[in-house]
C-alpha atoms as a PDB file:
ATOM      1  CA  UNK A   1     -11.783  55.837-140.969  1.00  0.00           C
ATOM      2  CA  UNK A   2     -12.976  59.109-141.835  1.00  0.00           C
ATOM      3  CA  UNK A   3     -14.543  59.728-145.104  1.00  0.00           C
ATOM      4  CA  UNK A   4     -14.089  63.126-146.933  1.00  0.00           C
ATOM      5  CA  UNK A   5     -17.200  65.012-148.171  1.00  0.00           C
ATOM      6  CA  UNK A   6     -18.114  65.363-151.885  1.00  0.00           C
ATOM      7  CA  UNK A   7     -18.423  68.842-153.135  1.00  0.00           C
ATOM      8  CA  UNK A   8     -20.650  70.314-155.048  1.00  0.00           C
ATOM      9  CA  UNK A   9     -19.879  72.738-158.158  1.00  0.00           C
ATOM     10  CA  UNK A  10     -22.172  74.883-159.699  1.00  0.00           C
ATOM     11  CA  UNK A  11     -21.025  75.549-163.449  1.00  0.00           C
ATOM     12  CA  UNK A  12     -21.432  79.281-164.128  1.00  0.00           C
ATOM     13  CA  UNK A  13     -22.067  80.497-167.477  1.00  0.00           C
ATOM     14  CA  UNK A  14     -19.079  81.776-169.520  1.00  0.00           C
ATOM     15  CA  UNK A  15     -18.996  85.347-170.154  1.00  0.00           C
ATOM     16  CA  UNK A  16     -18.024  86.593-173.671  1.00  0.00           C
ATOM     17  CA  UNK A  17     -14.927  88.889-174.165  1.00  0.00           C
ATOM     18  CA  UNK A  18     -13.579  90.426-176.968  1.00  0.00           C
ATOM     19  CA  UNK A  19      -9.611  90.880-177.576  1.00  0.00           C
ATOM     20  CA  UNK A  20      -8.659  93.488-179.773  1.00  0.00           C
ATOM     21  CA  UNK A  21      -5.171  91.615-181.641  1.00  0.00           C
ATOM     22  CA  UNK A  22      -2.770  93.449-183.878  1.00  0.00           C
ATOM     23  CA  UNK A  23       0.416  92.387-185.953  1.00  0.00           C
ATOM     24  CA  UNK A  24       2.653  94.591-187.795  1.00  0.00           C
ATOM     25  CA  UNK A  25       3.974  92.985-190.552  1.00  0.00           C
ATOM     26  CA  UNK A  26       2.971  89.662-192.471  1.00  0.00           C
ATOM     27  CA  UNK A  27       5.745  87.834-190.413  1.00  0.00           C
ATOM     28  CA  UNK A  28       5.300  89.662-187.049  1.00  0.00           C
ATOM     29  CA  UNK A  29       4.099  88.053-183.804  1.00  0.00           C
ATOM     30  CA  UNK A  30       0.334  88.720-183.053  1.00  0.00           C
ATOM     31  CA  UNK A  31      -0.083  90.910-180.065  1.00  0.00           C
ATOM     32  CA  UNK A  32      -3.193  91.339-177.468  1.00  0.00           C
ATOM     33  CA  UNK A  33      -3.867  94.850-177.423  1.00  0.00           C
ATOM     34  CA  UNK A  34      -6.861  95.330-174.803  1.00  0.00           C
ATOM     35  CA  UNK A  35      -9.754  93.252-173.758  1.00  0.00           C
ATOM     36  CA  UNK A  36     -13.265  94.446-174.181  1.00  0.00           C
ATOM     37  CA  UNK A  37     -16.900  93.703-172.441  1.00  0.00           C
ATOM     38  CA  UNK A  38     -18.303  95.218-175.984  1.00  0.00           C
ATOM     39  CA  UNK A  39     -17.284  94.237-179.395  1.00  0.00           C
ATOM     40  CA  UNK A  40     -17.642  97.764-180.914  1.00  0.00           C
ATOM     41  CA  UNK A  41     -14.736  98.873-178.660  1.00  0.00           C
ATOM     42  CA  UNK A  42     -12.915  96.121-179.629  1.00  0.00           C
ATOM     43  CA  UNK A  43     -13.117  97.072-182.971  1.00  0.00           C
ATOM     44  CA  UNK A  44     -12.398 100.556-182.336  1.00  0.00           C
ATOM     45  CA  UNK A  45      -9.081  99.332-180.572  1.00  0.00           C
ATOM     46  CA  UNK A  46      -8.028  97.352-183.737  1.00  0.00           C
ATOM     47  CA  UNK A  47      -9.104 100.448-185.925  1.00  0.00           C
ATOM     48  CA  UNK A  48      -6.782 102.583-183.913  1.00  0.00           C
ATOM     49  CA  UNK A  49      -3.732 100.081-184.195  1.00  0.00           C
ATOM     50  CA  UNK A  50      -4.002 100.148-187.942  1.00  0.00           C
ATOM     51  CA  UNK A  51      -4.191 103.733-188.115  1.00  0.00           C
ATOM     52  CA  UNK A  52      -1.493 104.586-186.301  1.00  0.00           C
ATOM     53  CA  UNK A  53       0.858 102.162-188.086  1.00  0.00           C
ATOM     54  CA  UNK A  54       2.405 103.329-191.325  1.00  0.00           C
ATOM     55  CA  UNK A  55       3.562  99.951-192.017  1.00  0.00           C
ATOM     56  CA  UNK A  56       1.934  96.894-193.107  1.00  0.00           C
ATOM     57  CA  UNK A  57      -0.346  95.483-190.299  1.00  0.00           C
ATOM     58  CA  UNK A  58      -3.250  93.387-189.768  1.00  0.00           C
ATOM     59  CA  UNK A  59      -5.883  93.822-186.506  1.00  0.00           C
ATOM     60  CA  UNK A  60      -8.136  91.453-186.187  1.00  0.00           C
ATOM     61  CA  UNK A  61     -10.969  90.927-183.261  1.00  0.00           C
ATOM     62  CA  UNK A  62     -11.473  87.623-181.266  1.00  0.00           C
ATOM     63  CA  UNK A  63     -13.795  86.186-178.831  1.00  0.00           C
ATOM     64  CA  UNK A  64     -13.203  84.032-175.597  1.00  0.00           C
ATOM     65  CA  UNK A  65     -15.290  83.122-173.265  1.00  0.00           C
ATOM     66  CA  UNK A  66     -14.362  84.015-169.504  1.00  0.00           C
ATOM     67  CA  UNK A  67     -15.589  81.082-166.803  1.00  0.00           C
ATOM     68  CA  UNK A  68     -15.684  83.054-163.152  1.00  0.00           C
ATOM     69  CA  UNK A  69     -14.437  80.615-159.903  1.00  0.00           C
ATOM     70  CA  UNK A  70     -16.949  78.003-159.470  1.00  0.00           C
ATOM     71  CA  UNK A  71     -18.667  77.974-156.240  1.00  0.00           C
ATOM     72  CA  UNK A  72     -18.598  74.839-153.778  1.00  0.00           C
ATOM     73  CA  UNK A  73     -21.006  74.015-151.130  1.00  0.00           C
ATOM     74  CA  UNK A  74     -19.564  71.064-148.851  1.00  0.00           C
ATOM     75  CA  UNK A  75     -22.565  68.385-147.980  1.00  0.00           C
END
């Protein structure tokens, strides 16, 4: 009988990330414009979209967190 080894994970921390979102028109579908490592850029993405839009629109910024691959180590 051959027994299969447990793995061990280690849980990283999450890194944060910032999503720039915009949505032209009340009705419109949100759409992911960029994602950011800094919130200011973020911002300045969402900025951008409204500016360029003559038509109502909303930008808005949101933040995820990002888990990287765990690592396993086989005992």
């Amino acid at each position: 009988m051959t027994m299969a080894a447990k793995s061990r994970t280690r849980k990283a921390s999450p890194a944060l990330q910032y999503v720039a979102i915009g949505q032209i028109a009340p009705d419109g579908t949100p759409e992911s414009l960029n994602t950011f490592d800094n919130v200011k850029d973020a911002a300045a993405c969402a900025g951008e979209f409204v500016a360029k839009h003559q038509f109502p629109c909303a930008a808005w910024v949101e933040t995820i967190a990002v888990r990287p691959f765990t690592k396993e180590t086989k005992q």
